[in-house]
C-alpha atoms as a PDB file:
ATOM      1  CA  UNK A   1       0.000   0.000   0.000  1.00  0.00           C
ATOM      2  CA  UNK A   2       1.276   3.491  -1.189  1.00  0.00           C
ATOM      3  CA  UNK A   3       1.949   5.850   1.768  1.00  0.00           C
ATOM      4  CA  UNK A   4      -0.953   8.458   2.522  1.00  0.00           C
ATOM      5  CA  UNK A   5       0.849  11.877   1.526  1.00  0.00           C
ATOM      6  CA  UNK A   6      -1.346  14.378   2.900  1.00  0.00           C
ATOM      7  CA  UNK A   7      -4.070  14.608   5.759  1.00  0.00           C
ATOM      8  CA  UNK A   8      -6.342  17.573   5.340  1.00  0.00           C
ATOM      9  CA  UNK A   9      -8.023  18.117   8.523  1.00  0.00           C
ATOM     10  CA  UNK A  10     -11.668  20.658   8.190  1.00  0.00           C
ATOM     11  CA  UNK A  11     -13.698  21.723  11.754  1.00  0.00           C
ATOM     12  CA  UNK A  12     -16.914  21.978  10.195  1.00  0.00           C
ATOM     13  CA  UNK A  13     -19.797  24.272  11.726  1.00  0.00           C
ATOM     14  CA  UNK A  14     -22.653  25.402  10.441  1.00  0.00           C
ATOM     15  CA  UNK A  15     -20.912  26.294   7.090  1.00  0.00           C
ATOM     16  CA  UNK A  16     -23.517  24.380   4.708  1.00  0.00           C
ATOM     17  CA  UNK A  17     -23.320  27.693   2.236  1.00  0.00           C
ATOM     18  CA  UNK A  18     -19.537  27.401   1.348  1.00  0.00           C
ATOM     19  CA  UNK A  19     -18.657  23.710   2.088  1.00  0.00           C
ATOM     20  CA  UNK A  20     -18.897  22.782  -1.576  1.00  0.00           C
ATOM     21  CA  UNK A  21     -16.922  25.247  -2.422  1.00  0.00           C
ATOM     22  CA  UNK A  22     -13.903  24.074   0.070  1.00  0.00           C
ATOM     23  CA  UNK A  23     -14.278  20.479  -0.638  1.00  0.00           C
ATOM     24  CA  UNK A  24     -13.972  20.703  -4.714  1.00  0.00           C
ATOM     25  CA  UNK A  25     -11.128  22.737  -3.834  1.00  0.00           C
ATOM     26  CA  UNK A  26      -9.431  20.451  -1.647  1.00  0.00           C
ATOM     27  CA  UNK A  27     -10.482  17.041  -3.669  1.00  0.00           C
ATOM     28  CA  UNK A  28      -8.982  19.049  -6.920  1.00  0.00           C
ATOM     29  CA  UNK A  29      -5.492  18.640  -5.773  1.00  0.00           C
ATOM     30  CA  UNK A  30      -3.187  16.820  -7.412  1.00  0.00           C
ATOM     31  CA  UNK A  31      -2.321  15.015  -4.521  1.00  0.00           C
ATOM     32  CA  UNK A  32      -2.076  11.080  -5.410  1.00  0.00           C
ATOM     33  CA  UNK A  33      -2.618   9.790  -2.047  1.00  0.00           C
ATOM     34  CA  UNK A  34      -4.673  12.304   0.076  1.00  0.00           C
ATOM     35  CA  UNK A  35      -7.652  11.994   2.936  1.00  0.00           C
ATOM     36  CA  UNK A  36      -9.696  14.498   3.747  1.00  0.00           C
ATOM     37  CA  UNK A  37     -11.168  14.591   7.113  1.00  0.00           C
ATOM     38  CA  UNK A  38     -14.233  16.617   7.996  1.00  0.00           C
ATOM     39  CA  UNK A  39     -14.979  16.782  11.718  1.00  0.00           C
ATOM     40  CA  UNK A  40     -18.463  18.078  12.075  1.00  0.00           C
ATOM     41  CA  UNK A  41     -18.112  20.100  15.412  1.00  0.00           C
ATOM     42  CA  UNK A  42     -22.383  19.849  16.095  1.00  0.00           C
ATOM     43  CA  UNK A  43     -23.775  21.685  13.225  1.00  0.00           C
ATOM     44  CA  UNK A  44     -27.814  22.256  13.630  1.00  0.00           C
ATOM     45  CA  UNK A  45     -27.754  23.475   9.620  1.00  0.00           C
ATOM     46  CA  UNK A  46     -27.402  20.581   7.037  1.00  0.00           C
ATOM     47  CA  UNK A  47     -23.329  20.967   7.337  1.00  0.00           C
ATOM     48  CA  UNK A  48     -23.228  17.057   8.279  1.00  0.00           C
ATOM     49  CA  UNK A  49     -25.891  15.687   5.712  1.00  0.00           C
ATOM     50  CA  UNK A  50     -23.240  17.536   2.778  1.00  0.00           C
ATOM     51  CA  UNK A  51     -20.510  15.694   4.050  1.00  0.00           C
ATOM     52  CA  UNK A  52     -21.903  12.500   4.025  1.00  0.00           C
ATOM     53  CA  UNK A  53     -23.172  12.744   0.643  1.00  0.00           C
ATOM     54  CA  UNK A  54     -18.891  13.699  -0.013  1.00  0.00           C
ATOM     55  CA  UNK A  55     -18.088  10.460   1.487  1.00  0.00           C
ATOM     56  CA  UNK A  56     -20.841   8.578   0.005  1.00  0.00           C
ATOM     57  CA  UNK A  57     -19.570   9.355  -3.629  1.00  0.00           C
ATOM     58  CA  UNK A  58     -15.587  10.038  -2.638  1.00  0.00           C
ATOM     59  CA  UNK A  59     -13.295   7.312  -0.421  1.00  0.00           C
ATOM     60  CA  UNK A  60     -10.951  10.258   0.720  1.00  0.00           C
ATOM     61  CA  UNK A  61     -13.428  12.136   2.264  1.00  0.00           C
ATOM     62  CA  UNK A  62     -13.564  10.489   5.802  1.00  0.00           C
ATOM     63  CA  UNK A  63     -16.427  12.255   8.202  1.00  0.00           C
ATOM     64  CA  UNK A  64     -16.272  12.353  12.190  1.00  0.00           C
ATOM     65  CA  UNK A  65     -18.946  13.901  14.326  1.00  0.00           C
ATOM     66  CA  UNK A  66     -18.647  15.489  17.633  1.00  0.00           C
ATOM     67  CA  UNK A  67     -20.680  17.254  20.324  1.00  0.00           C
ATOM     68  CA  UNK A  68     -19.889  21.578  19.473  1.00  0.00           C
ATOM     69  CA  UNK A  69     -16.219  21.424  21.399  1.00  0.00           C
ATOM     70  CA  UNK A  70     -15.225  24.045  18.852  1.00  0.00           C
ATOM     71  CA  UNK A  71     -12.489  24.500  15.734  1.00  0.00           C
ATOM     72  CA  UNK A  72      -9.045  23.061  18.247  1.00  0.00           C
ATOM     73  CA  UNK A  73     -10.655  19.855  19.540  1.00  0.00           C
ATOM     74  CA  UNK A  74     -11.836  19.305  16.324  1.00  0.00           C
ATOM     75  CA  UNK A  75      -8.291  19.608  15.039  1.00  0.00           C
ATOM     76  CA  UNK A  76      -7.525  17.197  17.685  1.00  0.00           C
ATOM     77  CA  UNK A  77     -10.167  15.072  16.975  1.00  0.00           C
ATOM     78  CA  UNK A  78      -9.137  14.769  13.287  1.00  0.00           C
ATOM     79  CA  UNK A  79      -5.242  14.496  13.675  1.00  0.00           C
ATOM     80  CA  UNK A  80      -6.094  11.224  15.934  1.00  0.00           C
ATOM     81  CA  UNK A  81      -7.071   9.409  13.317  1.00  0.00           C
ATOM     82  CA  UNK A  82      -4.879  10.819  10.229  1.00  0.00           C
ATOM     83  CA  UNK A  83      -2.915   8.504   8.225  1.00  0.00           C
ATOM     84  CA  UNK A  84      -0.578  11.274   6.013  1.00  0.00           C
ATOM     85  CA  UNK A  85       3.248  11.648   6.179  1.00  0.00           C
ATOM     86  CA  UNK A  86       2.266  15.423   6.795  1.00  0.00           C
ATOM     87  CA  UNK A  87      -0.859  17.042   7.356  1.00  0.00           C
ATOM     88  CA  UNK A  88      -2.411  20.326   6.545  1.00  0.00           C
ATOM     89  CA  UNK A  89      -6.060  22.540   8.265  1.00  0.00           C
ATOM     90  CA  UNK A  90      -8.649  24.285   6.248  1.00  0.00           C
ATOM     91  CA  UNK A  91     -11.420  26.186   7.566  1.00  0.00           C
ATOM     92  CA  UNK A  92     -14.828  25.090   5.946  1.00  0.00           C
ATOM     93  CA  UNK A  93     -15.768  28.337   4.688  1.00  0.00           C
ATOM     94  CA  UNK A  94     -12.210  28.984   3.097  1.00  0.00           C
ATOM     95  CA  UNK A  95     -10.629  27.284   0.227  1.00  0.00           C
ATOM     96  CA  UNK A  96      -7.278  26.115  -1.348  1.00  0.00           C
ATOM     97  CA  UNK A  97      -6.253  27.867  -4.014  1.00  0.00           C
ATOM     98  CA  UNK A  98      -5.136  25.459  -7.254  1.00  0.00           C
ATOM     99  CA  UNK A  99      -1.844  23.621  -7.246  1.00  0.00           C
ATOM    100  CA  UNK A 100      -1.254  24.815  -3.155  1.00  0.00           C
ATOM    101  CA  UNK A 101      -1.235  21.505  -1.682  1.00  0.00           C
ATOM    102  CA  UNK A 102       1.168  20.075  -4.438  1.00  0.00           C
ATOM    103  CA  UNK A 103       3.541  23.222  -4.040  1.00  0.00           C
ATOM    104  CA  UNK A 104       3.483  22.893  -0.600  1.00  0.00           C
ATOM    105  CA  UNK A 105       4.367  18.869  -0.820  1.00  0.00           C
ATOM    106  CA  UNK A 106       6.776  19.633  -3.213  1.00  0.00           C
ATOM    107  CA  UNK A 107       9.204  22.104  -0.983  1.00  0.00           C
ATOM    108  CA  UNK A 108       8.499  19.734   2.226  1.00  0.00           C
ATOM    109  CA  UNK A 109       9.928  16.324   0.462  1.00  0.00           C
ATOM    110  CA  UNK A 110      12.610  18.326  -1.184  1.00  0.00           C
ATOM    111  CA  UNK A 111      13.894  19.845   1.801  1.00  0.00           C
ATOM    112  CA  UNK A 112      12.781  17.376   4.659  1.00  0.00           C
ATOM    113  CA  UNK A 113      10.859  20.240   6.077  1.00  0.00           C
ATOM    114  CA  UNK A 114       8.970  19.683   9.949  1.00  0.00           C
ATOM    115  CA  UNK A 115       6.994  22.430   9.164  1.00  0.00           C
ATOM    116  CA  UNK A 116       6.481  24.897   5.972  1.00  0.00           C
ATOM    117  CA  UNK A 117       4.520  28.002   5.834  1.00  0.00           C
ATOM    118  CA  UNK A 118       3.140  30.225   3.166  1.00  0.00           C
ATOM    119  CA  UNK A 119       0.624  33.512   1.862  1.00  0.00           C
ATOM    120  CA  UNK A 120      -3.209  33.421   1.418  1.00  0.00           C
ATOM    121  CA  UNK A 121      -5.371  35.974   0.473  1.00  0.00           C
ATOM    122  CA  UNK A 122      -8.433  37.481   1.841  1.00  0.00           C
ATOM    123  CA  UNK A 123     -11.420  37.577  -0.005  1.00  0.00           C
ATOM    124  CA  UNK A 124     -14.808  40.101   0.629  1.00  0.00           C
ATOM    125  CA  UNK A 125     -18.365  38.881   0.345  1.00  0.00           C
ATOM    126  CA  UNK A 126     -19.007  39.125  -3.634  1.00  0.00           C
ATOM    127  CA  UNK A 127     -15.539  40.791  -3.865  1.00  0.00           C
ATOM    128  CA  UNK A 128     -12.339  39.906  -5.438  1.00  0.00           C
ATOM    129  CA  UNK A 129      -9.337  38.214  -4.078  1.00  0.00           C
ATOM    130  CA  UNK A 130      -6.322  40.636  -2.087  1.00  0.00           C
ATOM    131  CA  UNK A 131      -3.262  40.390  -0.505  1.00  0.00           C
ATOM    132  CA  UNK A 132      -1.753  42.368   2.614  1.00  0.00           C
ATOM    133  CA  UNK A 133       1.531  42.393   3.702  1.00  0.00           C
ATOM    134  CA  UNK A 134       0.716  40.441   6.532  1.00  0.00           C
ATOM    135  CA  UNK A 135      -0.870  37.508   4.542  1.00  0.00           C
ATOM    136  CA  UNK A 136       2.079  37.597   2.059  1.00  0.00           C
ATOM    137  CA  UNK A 137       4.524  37.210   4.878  1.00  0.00           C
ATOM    138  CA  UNK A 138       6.182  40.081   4.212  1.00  0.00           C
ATOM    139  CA  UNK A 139       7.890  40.129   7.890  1.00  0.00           C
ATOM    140  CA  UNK A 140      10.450  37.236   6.152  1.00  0.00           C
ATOM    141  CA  UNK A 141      12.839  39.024   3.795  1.00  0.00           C
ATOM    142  CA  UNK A 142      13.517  37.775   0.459  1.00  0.00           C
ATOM    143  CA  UNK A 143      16.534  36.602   1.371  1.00  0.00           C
ATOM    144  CA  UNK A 144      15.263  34.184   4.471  1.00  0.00           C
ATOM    145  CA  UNK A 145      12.156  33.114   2.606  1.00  0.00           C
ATOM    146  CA  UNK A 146      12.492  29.643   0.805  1.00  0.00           C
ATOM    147  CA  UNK A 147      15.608  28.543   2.929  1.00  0.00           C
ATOM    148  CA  UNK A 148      15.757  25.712   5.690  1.00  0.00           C
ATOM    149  CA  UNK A 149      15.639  27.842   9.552  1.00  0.00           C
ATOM    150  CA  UNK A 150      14.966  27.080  12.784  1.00  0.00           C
ATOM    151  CA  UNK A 151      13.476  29.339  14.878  1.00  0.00           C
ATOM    152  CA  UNK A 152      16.950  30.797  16.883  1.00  0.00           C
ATOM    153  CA  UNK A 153      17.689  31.911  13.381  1.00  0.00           C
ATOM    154  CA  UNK A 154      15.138  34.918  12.987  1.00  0.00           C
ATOM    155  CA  UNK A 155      13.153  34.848  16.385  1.00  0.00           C
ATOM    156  CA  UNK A 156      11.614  38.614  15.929  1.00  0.00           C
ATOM    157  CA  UNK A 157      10.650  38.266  12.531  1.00  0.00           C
ATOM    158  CA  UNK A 158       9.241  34.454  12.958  1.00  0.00           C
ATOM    159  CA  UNK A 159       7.183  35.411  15.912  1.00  0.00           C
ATOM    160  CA  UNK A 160       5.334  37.696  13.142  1.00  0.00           C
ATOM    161  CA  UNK A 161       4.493  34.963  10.506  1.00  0.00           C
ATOM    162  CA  UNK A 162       0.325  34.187  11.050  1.00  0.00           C
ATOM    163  CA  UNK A 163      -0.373  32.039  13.368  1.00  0.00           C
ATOM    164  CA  UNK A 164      -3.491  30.557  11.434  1.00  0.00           C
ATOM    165  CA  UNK A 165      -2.947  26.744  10.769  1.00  0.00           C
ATOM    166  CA  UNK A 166      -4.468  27.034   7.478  1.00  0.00           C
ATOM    167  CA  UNK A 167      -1.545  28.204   5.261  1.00  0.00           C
ATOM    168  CA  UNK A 168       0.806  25.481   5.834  1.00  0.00           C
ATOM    169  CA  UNK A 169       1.734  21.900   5.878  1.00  0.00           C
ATOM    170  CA  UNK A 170       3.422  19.748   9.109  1.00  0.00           C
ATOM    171  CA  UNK A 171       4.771  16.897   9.146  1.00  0.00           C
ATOM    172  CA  UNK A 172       2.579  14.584  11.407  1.00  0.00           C
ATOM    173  CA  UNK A 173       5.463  12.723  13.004  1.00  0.00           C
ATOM    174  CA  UNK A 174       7.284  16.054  14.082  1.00  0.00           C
ATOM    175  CA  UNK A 175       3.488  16.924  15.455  1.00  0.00           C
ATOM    176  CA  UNK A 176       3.539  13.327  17.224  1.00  0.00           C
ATOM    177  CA  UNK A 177       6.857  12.900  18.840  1.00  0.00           C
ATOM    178  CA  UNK A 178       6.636  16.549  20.303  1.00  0.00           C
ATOM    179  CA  UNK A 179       2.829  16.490  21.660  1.00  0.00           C
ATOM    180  CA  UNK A 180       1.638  19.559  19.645  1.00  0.00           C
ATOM    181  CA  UNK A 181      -1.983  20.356  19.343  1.00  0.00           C
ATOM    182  CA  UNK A 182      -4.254  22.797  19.312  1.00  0.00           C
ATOM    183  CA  UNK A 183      -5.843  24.118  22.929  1.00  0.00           C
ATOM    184  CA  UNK A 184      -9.939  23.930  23.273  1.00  0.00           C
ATOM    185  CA  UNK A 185     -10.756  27.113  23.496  1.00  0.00           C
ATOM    186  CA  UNK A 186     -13.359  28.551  22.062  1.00  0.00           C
ATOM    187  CA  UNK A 187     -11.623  31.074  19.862  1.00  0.00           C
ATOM    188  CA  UNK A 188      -7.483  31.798  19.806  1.00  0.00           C
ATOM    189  CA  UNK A 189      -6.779  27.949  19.587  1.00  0.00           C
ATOM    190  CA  UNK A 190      -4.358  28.468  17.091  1.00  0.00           C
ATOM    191  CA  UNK A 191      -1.826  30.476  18.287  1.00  0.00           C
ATOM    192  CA  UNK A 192      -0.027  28.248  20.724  1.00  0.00           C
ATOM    193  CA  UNK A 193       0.026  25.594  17.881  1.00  0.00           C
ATOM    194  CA  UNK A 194       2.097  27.700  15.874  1.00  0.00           C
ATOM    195  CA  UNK A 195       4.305  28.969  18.596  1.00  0.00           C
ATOM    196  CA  UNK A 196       5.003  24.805  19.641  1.00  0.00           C
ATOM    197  CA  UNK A 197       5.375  24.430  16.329  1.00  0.00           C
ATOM    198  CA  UNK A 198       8.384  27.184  16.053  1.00  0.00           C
ATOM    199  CA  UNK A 199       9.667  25.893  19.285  1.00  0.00           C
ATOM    200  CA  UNK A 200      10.304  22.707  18.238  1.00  0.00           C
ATOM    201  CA  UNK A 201      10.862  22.581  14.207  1.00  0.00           C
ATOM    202  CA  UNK A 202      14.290  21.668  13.240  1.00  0.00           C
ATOM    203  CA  UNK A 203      13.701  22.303   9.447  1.00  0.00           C
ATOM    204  CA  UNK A 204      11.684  25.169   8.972  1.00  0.00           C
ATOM    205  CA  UNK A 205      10.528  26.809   5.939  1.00  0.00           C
ATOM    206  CA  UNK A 206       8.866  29.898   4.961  1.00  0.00           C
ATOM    207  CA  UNK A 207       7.177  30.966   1.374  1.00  0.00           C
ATOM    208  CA  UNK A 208       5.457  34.206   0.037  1.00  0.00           C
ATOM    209  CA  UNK A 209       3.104  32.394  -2.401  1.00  0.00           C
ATOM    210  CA  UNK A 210      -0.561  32.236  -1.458  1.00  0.00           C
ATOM    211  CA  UNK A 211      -1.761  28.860  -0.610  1.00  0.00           C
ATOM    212  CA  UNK A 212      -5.282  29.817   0.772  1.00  0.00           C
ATOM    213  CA  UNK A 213      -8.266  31.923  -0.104  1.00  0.00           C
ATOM    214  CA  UNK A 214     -10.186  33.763   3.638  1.00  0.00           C
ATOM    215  CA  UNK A 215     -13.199  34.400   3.526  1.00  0.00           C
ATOM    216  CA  UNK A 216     -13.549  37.634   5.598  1.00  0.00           C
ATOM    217  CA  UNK A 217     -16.344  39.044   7.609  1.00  0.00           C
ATOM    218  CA  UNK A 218     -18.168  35.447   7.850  1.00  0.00           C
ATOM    219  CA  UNK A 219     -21.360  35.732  10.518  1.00  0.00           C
ATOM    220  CA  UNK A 220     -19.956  31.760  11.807  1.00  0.00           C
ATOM    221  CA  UNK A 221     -16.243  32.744  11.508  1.00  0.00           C
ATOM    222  CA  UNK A 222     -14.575  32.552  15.471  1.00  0.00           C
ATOM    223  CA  UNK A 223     -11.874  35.084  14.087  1.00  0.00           C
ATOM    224  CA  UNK A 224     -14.391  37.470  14.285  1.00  0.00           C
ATOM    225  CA  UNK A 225     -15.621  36.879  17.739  1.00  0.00           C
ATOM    226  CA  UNK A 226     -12.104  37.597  19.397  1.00  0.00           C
ATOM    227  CA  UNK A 227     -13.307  40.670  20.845  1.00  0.00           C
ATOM    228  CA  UNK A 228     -16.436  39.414  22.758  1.00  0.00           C
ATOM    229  CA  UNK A 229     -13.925  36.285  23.870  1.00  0.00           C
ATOM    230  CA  UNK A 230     -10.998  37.967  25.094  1.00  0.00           C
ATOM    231  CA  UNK A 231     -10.674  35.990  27.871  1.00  0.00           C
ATOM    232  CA  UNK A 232      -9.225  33.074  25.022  1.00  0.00           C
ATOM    233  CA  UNK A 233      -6.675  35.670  23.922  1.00  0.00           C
ATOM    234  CA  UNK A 234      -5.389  36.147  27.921  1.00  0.00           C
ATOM    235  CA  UNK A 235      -5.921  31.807  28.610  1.00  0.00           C
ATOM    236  CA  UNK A 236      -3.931  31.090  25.593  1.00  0.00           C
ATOM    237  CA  UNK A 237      -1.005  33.428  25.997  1.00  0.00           C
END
């Protein structure tokens, strides 16, 4: 049997109106050996009933359910059970963009990367696609960006790469043998991923070309509930 190459992990809630959308993107990747794992995190809208009709019609779409425990023990939930030599997050309302997977995979076998981050761009409702400098990773020079690091190497700038989980790929064993996941909070469970992540990642590489599309201003989105959760912000730091 051919070695699983990529896990894609998706926390779904209550996203029925773009899940399409971020599946066909994620099944059109020319990845040869890839699973897709939805973890429905208690959606009441019909969230669940399109992802079984995914798995019905597609093997690599596996579905797991779970009582509303939010996006980082979803995460959890899904990395228990993936099967890829490295594995990568989408939210359900955001998308890959063509080719990002295979890019990514690319850079990670050829340089034996633990970890490997890139761009994404922010899209509007009914608007067009945008960069910033922040979601190009402009806070990595030219000069750092595409070469092998570790985090002692550029500490200041590092610390300023997103912290999203979405725009990157990790290699599940590096994950595994140092205990990173994501904390359960309900919003802000990212950010100490990323900062284990640093901590610990021997071969570390960063990239300026967009790998994700986010949606912005979504009513379900937990990035835009930070400020009525604050309390997350203060528990995870």
């Amino acid at each position: 049997m051919e070695k699983m190459q990529i896990s894609v992990i998706i926390p779904v809630y209550n996203t029925e109106a773009h899940l399409n959308a971020c599946l066909d993107g994620v099944l059109s990747q020319n990845i040869p050996n890839l699973e897709v794992i939805c973890v429905d995190d208690g959606s009441t809208d019909r969230s669940l009933e399109v992802l079984r009709e995914y798995a019905a019609r597609d093997p690599r779409v596996v579905v797991l359910t779970q009582k509303n425990s939010f996006a980082g023990v979803a995460r959890n939930h899904g990395l228990e059970v993936a099967r890829g030599e490295y594995v990568a997050f989408l939210d359900s309302d955001d998308q890959f963009l063509p080719g990002a997977l295979e890019g990514l995979y690319a850079q990670a076998k050829e340089h034996d990367l633990d970890v490997i981050k890139a761009g994404f761009s922010y899209v509007e409702p009914g608007g067009e696609p945008y960069t910033t400098l922040y979601s190009t990773l402009s806070c990595i020079g030219k000069s750092q960006a595409k070469r092998v690091m570790r985090f002692t190497d550029l500490p200041l700038r590092l610390l300023q790469v997103p912290d999203v989980p979405w725009n990157g790929l990790y290699r599940r064993a590096f994950l595994e043998q140092n205990h990173i996941h994501f904390n359960s909070l309900r919003c802000i469970n990212d950010h100490s991923f990323w900062i284990a992540c640093l901590i610990h990642a021997q071969r570390l590489m960063v990239t300026h070309t967009p790998v994700a599309c986010y949606r912005v201003e979504q009513s379900t989105s937990l990035v835009g509930r930070k400020a009525a959760h604050f309390h997350c912000q203060l528990e995870s730091y």
